[in-house]
Protein backbone atom coordinates (compact mmCIF):
# COMPACT_ATOMS: atom_id res chain seq x y z
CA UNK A 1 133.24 96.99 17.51
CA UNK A 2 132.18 98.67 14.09
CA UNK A 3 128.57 99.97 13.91
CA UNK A 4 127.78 96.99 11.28
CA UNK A 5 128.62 94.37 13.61
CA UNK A 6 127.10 96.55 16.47
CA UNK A 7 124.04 97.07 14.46
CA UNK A 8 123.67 93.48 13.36
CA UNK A 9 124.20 92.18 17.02
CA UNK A 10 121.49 94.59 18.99
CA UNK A 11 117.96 93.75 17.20
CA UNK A 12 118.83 90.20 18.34
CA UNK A 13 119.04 87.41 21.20
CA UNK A 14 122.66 88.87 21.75
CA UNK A 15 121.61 92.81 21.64
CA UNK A 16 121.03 93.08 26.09
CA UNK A 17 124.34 90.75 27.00
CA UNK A 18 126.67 92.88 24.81
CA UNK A 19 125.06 96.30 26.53
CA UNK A 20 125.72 94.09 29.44
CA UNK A 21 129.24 93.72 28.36
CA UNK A 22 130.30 96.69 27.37
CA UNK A 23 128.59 98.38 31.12
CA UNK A 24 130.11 95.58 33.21
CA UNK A 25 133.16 93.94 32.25
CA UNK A 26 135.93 96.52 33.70
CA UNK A 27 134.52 96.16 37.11
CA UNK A 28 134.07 92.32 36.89
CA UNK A 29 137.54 92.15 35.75
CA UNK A 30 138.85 94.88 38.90
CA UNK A 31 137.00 92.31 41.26
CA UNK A 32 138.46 88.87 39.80
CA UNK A 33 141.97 91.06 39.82
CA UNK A 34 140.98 91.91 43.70
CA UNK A 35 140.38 88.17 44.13
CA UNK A 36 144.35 87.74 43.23
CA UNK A 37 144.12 86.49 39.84
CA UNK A 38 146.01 87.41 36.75
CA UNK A 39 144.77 89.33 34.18
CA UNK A 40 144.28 86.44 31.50
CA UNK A 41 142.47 84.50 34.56
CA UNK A 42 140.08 87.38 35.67
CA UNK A 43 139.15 87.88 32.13
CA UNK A 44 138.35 84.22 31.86
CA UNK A 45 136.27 84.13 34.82
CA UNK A 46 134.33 87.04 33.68
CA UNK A 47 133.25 85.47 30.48
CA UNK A 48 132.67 82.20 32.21
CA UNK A 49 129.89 84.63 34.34
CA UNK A 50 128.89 86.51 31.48
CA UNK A 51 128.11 82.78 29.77
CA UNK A 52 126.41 81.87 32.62
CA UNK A 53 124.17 84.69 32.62
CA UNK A 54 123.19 84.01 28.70
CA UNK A 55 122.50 80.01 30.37
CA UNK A 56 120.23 81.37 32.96
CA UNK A 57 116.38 81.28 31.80
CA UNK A 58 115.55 84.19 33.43
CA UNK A 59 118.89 85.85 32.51
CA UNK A 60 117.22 88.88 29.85
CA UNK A 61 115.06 89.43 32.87
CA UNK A 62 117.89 90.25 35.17
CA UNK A 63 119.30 92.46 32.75
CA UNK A 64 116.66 94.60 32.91
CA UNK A 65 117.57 95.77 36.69
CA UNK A 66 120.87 96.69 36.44
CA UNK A 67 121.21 96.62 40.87
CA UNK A 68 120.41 93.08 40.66
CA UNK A 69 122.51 92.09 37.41
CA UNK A 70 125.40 93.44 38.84
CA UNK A 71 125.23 92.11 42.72
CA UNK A 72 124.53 88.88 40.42
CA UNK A 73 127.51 88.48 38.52
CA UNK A 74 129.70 90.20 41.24
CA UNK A 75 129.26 87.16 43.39
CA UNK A 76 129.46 84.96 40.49
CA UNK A 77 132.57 86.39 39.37
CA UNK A 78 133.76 86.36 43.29
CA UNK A 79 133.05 83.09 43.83
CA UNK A 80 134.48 82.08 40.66
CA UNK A 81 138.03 83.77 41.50
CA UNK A 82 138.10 82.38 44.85
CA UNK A 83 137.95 78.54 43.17
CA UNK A 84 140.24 79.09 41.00
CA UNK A 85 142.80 80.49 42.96
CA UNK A 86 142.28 77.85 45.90
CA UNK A 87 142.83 75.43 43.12
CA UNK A 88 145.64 76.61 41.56
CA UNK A 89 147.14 77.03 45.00
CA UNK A 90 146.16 73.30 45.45
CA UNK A 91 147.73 72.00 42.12
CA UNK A 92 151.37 72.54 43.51
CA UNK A 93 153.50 69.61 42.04
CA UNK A 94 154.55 66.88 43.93
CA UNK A 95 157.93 66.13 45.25
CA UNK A 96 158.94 63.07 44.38
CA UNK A 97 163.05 63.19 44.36
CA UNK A 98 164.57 59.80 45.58
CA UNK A 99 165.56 62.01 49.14
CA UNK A 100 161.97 63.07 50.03
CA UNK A 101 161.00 59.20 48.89
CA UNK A 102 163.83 57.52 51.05
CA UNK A 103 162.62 59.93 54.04
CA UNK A 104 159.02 58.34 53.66
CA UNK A 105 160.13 55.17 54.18
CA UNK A 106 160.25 53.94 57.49
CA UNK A 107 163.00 50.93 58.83
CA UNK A 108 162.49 51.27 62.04
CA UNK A 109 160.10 48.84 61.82
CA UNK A 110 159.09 45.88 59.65
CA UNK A 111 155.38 44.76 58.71
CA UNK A 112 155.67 41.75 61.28
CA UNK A 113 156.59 44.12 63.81
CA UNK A 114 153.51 46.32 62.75
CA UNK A 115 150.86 43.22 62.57
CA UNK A 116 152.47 41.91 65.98
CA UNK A 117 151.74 45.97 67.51
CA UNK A 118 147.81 45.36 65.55
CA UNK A 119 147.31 42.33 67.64
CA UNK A 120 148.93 43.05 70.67
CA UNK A 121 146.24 45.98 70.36
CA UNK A 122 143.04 44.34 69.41
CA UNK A 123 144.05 41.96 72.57
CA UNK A 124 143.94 44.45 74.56
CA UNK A 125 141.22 46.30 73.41
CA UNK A 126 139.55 42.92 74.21
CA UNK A 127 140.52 42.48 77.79
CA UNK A 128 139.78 46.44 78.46
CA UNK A 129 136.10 45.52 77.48
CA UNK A 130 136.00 42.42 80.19
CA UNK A 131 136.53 44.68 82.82
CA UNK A 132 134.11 46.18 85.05
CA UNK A 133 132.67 49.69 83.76
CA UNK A 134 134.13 51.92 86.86
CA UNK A 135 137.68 49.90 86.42
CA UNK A 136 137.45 50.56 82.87
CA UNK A 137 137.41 54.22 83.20
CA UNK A 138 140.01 54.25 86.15
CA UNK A 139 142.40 53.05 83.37
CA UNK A 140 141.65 54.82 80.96
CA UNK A 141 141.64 58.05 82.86
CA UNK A 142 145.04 57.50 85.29
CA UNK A 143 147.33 54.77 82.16
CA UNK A 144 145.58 56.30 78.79
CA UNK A 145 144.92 59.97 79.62
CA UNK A 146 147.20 60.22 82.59
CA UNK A 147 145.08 62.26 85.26
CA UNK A 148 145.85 61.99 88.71
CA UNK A 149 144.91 59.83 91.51
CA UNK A 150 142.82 62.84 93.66
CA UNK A 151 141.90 63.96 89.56
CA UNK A 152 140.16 60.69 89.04
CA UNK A 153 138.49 60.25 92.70
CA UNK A 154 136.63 63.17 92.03
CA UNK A 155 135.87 62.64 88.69
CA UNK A 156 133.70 59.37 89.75
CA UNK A 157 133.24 60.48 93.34
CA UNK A 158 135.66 57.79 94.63
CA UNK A 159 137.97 58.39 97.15
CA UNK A 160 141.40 58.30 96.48
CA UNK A 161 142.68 54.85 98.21
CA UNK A 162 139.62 53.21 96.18
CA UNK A 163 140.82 54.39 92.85
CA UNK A 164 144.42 53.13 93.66
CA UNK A 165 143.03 49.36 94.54
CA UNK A 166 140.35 49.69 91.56
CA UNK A 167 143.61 50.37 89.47
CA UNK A 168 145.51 47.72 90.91
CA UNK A 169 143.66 44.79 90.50
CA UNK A 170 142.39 46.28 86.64
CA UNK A 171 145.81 45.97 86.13
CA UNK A 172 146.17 42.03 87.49
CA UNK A 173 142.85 41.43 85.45
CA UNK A 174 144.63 42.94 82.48
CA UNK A 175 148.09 41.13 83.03
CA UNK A 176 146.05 37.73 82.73
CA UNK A 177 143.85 38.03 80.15
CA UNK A 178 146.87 39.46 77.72
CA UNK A 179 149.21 36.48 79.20
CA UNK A 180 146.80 33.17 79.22
C-alpha cells in the first residue's frame, strides 16, 4: 500500500482494521490452510472474519487487546474453515447413470405386494395388542428378539414350562385373530 492511501485510510473508521490486517492475516490464513483449505478458500474465509469483525459493535474495542482479537478471529476463522470444508465435502455430485438408477429399482416386489406386507402388519400389530401384557412380551422376547426359553423365564421370573404354554396359546390367540 503507498503511504497516500496508507495515510488517507488511518485517521479514519478503517485506520485499526487495516493495522489489524496487516498484524493478522498470515496467521489467519496458516490456520484456514491447517483447516485443509486451499489457498484462494483460506483467504476468503479470512476476509469473511475480518468483515465480521468491522460488523461487530464492539469490534474497535476488541482491537484494542490484541490477546483477545486474535483468540477471536482464530476461532472465527476455525470455525469458518471447518464449514466450508464439511460442505464442500458434502456437495459431491450425484450419480445418476441409468446402471446406478436400474440398481435402485427394486422387482422383486410390486406395490400390491408391498400394501398386502403394510396390512398383513398393521393386523398384526392389532392382534399383538389384544393379548395379555406377560404373553405379549413372551412373544416379543422368544419370535421378535429371539431369546431363549430359560433367557425369558428369568427375565419375568417365570419358569421355563410356563413361558413355553404362555407362548403356545399367544400363538393360537394370534393364529385366530389374523385368520377370522
Amino acid at each position: 500500500m503507498t503511504q497516500s492511501l496508507k495515510s488517507r485510510f488511518e485517521p479514519g473508521f478503517f485506520g485499526w482494521i487495516s493495522k489489524v490486517v496487516e498484524e493478522k492475516r498470515s496467521l489467519l490464513v496458516a490456520i484456514a490452510r491447517q483447516e485443509g483449505l486451499e489457498a484462494p478458500d483460506a483467504l476468503d474465509i479470512v476476509q469473511d472474519a475480518l468483515v465480521t469483525l468491522l460488523e461487530l459493535p464492539q469490534g474497535r474495542s476488541l482491537a484494542e487487546d490484541s490477546d483477545e482479537l486474535s483468540k477471536f478471529l482464530v476461532v472465527l476463522v476455525r470455525n469458518a474453515a471447518r464449514n466450508r470444508r464439511r460442505r464442500h465435502y458434502l456437495k459431491k455430485e450425484h450419480d445418476t447413470s441409468p446402471e446406478t438408477l436400474s440398481q435402485l429399482i427394486d422387482d422383486k416386489e410390486s406395490v400390491e405386494d408391498l400394501v398386502r406386507h403394510a396390512e398383513e402388519h398393521v393386523s398384526l400389530l392389532g392382534c399383538m395388542s389384544k393379548l395379555k401384557e406377560v404373553q405379549f412380551n413372551v412373544v416379543r422376547l422368544r419370535l421378535l428378539e429371539e431369546k431363549p426359553g430359560e433367557e425369558v423365564a428369568s427375565m419375568l421370573d417365570l419358569s421355563t414350562e410356563n413361558v413355553s404354554v404362555l407362548l403356545h396359546r399367544a400363538k393360537k390367540a394370534l393364529k385366530e385373530c389374523l385368520f377370522q
